[in-house]
PDB file of N, CA and C in Angstrom:
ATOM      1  N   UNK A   1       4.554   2.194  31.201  1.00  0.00           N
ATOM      2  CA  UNK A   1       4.440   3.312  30.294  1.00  0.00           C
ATOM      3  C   UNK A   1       3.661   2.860  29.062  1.00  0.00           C
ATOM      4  N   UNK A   2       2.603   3.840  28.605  1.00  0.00           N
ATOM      5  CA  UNK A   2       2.007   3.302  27.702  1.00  0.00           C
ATOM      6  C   UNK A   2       2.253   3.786  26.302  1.00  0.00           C
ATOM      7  N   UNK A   3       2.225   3.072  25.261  1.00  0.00           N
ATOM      8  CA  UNK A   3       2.920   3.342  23.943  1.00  0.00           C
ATOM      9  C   UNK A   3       1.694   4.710  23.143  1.00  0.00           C
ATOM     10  N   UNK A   4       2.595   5.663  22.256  1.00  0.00           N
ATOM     11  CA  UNK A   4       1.564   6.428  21.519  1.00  0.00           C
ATOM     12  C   UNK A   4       0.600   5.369  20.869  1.00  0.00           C
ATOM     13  N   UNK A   5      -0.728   5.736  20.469  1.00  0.00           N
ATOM     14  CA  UNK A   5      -1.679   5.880  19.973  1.00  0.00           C
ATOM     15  C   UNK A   5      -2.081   5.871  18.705  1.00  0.00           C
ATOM     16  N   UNK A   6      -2.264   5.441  17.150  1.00  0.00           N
ATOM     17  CA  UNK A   6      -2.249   5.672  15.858  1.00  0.00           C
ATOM     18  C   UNK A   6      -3.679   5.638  15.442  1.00  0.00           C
ATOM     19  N   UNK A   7      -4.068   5.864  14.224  1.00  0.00           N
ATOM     20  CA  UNK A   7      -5.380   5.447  13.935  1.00  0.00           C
ATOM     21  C   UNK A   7      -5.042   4.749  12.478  1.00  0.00           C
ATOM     22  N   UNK A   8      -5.384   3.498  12.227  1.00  0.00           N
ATOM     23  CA  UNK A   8      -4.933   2.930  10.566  1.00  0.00           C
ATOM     24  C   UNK A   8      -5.839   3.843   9.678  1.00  0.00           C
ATOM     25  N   UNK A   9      -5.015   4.113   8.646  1.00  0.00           N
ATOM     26  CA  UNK A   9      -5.909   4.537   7.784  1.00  0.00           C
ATOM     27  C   UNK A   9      -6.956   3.704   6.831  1.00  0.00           C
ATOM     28  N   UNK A  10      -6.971   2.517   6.711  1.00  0.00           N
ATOM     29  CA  UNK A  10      -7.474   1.611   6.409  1.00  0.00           C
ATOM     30  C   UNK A  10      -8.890   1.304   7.133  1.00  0.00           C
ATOM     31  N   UNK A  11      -8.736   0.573   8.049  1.00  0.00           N
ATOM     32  CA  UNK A  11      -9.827   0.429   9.024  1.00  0.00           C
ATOM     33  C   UNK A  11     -10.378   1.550  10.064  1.00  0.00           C
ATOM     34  N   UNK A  12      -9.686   2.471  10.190  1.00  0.00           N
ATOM     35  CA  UNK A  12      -9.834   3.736  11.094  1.00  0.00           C
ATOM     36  C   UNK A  12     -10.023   3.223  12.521  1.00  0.00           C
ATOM     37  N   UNK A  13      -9.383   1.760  12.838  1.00  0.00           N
ATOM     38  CA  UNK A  13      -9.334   1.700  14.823  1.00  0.00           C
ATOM     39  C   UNK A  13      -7.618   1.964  14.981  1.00  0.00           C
ATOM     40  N   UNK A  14      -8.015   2.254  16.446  1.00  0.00           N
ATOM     41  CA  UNK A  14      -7.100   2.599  17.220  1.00  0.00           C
ATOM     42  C   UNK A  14      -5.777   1.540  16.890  1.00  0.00           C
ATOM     43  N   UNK A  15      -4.642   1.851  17.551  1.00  0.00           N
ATOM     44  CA  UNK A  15      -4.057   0.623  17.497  1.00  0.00           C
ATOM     45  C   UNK A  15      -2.411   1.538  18.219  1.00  0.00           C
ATOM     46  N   UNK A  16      -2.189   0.851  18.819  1.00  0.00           N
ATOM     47  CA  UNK A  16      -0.333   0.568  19.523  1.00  0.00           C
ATOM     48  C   UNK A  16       0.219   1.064  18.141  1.00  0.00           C
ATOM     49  N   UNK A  17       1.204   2.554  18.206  1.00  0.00           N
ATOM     50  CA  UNK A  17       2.183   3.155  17.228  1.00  0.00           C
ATOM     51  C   UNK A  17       3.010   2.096  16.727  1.00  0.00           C
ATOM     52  N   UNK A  18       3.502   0.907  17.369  1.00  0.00           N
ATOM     53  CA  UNK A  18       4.547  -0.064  16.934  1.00  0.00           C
ATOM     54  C   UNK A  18       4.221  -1.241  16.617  1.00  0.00           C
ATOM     55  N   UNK A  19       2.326  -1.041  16.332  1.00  0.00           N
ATOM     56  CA  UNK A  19       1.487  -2.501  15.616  1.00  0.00           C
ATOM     57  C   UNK A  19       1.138  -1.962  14.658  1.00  0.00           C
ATOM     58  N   UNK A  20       1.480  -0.442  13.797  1.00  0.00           N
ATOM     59  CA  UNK A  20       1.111  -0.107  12.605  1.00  0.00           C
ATOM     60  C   UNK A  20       2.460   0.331  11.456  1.00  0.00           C
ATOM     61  N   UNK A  21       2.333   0.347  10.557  1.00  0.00           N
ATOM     62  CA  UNK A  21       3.208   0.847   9.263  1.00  0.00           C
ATOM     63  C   UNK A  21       2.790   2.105   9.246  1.00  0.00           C
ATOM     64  N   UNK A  22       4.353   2.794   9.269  1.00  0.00           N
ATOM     65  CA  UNK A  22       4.192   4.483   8.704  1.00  0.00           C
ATOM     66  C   UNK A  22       4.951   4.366   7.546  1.00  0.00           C
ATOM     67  N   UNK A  23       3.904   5.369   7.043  1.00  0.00           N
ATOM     68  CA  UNK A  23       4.013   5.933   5.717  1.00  0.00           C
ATOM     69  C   UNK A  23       4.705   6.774   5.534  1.00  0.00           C
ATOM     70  N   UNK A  24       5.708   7.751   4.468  1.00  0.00           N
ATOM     71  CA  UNK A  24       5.922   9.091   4.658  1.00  0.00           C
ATOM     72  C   UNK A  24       6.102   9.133   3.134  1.00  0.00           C
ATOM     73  N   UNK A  25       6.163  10.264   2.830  1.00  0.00           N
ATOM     74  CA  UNK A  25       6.452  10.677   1.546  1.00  0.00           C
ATOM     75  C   UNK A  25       7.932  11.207   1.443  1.00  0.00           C
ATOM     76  N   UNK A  26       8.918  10.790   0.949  1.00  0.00           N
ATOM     77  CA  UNK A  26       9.839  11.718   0.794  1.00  0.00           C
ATOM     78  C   UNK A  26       9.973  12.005  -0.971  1.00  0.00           C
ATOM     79  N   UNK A  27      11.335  12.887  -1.321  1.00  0.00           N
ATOM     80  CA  UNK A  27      11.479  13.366  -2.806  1.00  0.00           C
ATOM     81  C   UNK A  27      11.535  11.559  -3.606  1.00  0.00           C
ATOM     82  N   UNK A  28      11.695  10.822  -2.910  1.00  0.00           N
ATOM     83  CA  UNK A  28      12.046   9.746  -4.102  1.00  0.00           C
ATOM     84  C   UNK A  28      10.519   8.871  -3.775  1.00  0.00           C
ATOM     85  N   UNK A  29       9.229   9.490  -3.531  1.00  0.00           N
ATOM     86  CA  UNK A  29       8.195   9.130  -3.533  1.00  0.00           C
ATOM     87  C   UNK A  29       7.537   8.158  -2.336  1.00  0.00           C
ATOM     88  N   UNK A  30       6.766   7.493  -1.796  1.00  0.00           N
ATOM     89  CA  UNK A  30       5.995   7.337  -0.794  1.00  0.00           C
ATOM     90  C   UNK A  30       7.014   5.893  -0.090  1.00  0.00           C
ATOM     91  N   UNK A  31       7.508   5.443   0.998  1.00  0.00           N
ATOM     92  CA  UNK A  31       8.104   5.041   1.685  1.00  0.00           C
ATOM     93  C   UNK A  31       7.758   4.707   2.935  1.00  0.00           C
ATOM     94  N   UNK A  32       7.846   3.112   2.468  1.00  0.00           N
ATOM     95  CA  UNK A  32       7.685   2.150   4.014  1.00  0.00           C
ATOM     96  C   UNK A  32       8.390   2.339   5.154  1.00  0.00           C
ATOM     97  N   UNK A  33       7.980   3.543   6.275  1.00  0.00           N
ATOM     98  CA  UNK A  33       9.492   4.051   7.536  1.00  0.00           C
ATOM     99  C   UNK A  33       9.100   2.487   7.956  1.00  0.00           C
ATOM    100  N   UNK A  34       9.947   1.601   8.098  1.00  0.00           N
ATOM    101  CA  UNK A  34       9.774   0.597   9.318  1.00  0.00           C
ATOM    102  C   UNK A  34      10.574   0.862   9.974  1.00  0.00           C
ATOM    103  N   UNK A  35      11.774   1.527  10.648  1.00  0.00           N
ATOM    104  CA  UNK A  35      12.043   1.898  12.062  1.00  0.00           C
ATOM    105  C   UNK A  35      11.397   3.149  12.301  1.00  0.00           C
ATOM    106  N   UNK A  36      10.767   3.841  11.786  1.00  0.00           N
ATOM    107  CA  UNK A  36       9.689   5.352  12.598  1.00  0.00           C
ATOM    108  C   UNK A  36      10.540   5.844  12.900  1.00  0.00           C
ATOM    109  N   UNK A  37      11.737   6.356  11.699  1.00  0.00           N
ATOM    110  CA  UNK A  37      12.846   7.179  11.918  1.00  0.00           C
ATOM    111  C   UNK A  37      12.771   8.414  11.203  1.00  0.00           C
ATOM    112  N   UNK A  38      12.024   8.462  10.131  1.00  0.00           N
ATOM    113  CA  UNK A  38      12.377   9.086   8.575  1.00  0.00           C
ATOM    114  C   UNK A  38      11.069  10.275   8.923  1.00  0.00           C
ATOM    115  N   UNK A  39      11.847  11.332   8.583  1.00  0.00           N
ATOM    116  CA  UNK A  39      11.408  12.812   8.887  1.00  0.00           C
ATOM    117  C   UNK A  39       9.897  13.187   8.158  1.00  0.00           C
ATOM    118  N   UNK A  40       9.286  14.064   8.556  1.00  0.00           N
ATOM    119  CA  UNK A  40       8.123  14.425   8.031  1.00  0.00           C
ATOM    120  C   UNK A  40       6.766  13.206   8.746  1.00  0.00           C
ATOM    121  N   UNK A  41       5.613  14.218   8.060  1.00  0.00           N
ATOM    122  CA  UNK A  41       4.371  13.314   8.616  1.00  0.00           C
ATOM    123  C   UNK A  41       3.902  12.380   8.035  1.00  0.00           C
ATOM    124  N   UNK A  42       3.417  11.489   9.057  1.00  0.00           N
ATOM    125  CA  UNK A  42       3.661  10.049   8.675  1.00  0.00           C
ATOM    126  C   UNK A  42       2.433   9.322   8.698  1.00  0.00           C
ATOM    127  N   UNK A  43       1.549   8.402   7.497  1.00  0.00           N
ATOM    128  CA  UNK A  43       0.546   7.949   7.600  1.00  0.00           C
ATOM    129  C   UNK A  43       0.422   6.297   7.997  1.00  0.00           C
ATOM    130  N   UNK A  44      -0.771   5.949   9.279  1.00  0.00           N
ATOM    131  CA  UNK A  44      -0.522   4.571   9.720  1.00  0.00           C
ATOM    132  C   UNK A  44      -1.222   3.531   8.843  1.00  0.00           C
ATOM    133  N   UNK A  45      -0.498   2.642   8.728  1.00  0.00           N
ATOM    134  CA  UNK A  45      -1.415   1.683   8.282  1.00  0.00           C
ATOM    135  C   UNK A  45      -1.272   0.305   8.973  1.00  0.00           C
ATOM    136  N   UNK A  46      -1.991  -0.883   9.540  1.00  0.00           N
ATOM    137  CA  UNK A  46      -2.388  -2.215   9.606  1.00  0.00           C
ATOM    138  C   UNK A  46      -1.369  -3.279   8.309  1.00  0.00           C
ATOM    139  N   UNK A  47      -0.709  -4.163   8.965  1.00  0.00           N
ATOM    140  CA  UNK A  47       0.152  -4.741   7.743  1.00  0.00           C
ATOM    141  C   UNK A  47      -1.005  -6.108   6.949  1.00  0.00           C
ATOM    142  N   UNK A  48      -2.078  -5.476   6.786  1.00  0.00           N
ATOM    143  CA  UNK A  48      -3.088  -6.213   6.392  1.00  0.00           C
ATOM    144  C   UNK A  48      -3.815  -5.452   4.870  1.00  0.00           C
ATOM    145  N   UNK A  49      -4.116  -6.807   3.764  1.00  0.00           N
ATOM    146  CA  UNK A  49      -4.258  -6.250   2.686  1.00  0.00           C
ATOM    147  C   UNK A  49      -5.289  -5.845   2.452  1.00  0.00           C
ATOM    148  N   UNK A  50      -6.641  -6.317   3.955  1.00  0.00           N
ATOM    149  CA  UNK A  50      -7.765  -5.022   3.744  1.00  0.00           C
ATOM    150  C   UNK A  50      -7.451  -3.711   3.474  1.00  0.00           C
ATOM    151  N   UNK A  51      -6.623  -3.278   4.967  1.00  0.00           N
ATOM    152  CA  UNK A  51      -6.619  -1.879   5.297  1.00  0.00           C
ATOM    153  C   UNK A  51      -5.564  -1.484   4.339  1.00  0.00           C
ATOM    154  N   UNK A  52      -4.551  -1.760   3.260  1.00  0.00           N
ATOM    155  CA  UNK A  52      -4.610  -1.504   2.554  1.00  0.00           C
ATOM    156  C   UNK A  52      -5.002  -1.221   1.214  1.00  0.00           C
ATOM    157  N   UNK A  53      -6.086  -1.794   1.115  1.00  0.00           N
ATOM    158  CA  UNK A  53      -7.049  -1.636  -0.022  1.00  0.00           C
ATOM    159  C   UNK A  53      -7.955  -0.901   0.366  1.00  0.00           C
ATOM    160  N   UNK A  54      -8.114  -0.565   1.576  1.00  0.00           N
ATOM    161  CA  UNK A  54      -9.546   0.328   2.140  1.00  0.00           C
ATOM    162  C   UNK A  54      -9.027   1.496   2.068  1.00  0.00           C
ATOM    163  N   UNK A  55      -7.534   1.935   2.034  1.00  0.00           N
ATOM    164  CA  UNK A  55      -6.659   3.382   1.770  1.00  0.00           C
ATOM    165  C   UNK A  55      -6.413   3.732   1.045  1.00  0.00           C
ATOM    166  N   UNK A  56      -6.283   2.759   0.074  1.00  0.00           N
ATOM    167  CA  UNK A  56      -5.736   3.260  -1.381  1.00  0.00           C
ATOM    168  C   UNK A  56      -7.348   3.282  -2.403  1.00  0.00           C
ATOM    169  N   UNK A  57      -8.570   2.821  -1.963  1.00  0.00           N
ATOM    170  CA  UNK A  57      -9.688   3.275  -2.787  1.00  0.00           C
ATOM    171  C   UNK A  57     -10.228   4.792  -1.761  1.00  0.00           C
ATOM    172  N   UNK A  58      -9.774   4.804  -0.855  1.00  0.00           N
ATOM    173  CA  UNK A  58     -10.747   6.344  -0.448  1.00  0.00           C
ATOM    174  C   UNK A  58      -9.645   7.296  -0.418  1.00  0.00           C
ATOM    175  N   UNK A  59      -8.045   6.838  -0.860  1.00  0.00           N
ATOM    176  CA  UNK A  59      -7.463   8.111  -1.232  1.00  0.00           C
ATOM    177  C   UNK A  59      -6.742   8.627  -0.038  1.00  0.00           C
ATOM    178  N   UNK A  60      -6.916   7.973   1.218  1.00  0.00           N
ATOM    179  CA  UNK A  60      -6.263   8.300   2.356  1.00  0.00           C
ATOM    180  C   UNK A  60      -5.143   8.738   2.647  1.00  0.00           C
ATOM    181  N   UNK A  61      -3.723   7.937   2.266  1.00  0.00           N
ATOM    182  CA  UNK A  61      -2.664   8.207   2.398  1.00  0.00           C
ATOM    183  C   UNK A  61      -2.443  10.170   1.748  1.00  0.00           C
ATOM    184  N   UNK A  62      -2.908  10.538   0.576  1.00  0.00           N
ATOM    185  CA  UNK A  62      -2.677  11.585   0.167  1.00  0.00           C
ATOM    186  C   UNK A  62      -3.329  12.467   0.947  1.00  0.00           C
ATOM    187  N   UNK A  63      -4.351  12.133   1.453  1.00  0.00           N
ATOM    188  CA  UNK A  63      -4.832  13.415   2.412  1.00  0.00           C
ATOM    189  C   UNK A  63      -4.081  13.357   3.567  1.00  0.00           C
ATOM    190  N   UNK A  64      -4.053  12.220   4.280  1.00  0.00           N
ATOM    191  CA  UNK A  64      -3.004  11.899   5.254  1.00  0.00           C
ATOM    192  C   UNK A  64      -1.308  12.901   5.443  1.00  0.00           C
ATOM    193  N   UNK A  65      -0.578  12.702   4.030  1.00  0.00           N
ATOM    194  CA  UNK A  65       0.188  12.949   3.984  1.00  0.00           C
ATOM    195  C   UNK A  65       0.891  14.981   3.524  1.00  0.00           C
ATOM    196  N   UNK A  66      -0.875  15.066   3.429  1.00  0.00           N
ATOM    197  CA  UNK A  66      -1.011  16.365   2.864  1.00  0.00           C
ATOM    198  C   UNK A  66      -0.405  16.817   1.679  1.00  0.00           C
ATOM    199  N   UNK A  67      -0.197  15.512   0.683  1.00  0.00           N
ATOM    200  CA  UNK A  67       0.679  15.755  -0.644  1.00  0.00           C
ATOM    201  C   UNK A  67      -0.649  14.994  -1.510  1.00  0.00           C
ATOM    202  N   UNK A  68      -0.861  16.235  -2.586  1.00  0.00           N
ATOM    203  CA  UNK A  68      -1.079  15.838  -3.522  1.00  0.00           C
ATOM    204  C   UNK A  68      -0.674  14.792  -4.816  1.00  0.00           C
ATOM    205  N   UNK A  69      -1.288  14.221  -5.588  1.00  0.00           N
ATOM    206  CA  UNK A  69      -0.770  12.690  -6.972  1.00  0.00           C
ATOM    207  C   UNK A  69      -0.400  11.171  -5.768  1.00  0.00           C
ATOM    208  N   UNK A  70      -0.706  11.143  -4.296  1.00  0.00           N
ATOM    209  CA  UNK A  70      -0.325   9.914  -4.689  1.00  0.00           C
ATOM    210  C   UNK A  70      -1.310   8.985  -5.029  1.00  0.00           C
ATOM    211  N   UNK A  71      -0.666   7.705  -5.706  1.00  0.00           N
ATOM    212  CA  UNK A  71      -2.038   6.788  -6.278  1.00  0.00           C
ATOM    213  C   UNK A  71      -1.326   5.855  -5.642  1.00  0.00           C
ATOM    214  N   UNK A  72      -2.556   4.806  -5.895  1.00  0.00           N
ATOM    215  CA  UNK A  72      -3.022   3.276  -5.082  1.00  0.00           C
ATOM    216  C   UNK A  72      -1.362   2.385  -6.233  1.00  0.00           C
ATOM    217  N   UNK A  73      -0.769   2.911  -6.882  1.00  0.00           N
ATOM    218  CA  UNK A  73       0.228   2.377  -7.178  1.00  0.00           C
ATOM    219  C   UNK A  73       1.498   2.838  -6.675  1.00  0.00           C
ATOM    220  N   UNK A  74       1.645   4.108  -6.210  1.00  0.00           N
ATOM    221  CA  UNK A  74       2.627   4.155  -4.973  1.00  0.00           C
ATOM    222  C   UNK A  74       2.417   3.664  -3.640  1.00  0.00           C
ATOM    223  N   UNK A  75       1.342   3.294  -3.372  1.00  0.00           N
ATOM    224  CA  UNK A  75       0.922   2.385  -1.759  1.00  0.00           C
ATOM    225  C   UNK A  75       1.386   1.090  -2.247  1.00  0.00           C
ATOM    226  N   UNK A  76       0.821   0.344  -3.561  1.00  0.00           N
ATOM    227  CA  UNK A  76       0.962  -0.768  -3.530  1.00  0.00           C
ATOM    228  C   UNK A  76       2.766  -1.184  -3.751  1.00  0.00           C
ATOM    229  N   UNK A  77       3.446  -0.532  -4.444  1.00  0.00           N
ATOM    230  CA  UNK A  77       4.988   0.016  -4.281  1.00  0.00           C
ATOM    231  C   UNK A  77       5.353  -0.242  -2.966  1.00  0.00           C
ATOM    232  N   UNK A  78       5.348   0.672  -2.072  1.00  0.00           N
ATOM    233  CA  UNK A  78       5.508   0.578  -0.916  1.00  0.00           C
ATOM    234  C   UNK A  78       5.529  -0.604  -0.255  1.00  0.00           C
ATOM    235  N   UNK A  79       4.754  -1.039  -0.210  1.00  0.00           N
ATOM    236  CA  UNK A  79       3.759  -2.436   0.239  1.00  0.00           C
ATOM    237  C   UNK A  79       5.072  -3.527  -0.598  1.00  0.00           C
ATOM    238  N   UNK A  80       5.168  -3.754  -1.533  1.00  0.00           N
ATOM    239  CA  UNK A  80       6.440  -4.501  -1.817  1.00  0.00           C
ATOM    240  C   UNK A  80       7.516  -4.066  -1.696  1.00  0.00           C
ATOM    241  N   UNK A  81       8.244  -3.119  -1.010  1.00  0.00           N
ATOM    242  CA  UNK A  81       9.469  -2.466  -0.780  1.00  0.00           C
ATOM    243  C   UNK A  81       9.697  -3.357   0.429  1.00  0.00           C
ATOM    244  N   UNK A  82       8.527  -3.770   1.052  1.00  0.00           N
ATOM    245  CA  UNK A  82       8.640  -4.469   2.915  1.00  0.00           C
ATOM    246  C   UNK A  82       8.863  -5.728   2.346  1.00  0.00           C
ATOM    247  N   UNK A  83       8.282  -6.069   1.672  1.00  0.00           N
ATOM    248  CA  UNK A  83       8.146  -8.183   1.104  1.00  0.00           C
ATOM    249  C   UNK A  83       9.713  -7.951   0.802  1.00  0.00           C
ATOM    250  N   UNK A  84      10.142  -7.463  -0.510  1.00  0.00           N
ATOM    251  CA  UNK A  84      10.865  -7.448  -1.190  1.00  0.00           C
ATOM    252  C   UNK A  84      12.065  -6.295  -1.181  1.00  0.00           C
ATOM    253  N   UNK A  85      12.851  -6.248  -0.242  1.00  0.00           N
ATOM    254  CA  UNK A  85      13.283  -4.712  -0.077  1.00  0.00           C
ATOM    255  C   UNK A  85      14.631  -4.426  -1.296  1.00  0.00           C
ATOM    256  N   UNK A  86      14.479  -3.399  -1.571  1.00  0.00           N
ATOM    257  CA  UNK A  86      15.440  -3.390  -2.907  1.00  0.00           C
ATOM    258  C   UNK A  86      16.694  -3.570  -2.675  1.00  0.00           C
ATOM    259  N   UNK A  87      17.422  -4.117  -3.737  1.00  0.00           N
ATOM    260  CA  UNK A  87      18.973  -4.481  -3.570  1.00  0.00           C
ATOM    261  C   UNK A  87      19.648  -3.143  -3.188  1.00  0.00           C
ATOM    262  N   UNK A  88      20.558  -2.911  -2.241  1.00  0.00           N
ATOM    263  CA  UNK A  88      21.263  -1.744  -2.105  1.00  0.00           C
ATOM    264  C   UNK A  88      22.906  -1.720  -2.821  1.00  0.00           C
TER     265      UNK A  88
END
């Protein structure tokens, strides 16, 4: 069986749904899903700091996510929520 399909927003190739990071936006602002559980539409990204720098200068994730204000400082947020995940 073959796995869904993603496109990074970063580099724009193909890639295996469970070799990329989804994105989602919820009310407490833009959020690393790493189990591809968390509701709403979800933007891919490469766990590489090109394709995150190649998303956050052309603005991707917000079109992606179809929400307007987010900036390259809620990606980069995100992006340390995975290194560093907050104390619960």
């Amino acid at each position: 069986m073959s796995q869904p399909v993603r496109t990074c927003l970063g580099c724009r190739q193909k890639a295996d749904k469970s070799e990329l990071l989804r994105l989602v936006w919820t009310p407490n602002g833009l959020v690393a899903d790493v189990r591809q559980r968390e509701l709403g539409r979800g933007a891919y990204l490469h766990f590489r700091a090109e394709c995150l720098a190649q998303a956050a200068r052309r603005r991707a994730v917000g079109r992606a996510l179809r929400v307007e204000g987010v900036t390259a400082e809620d990606l980069e947020r995100a992006a340390r929520e995975l290194i560093q995940p907050a104390a619960t």
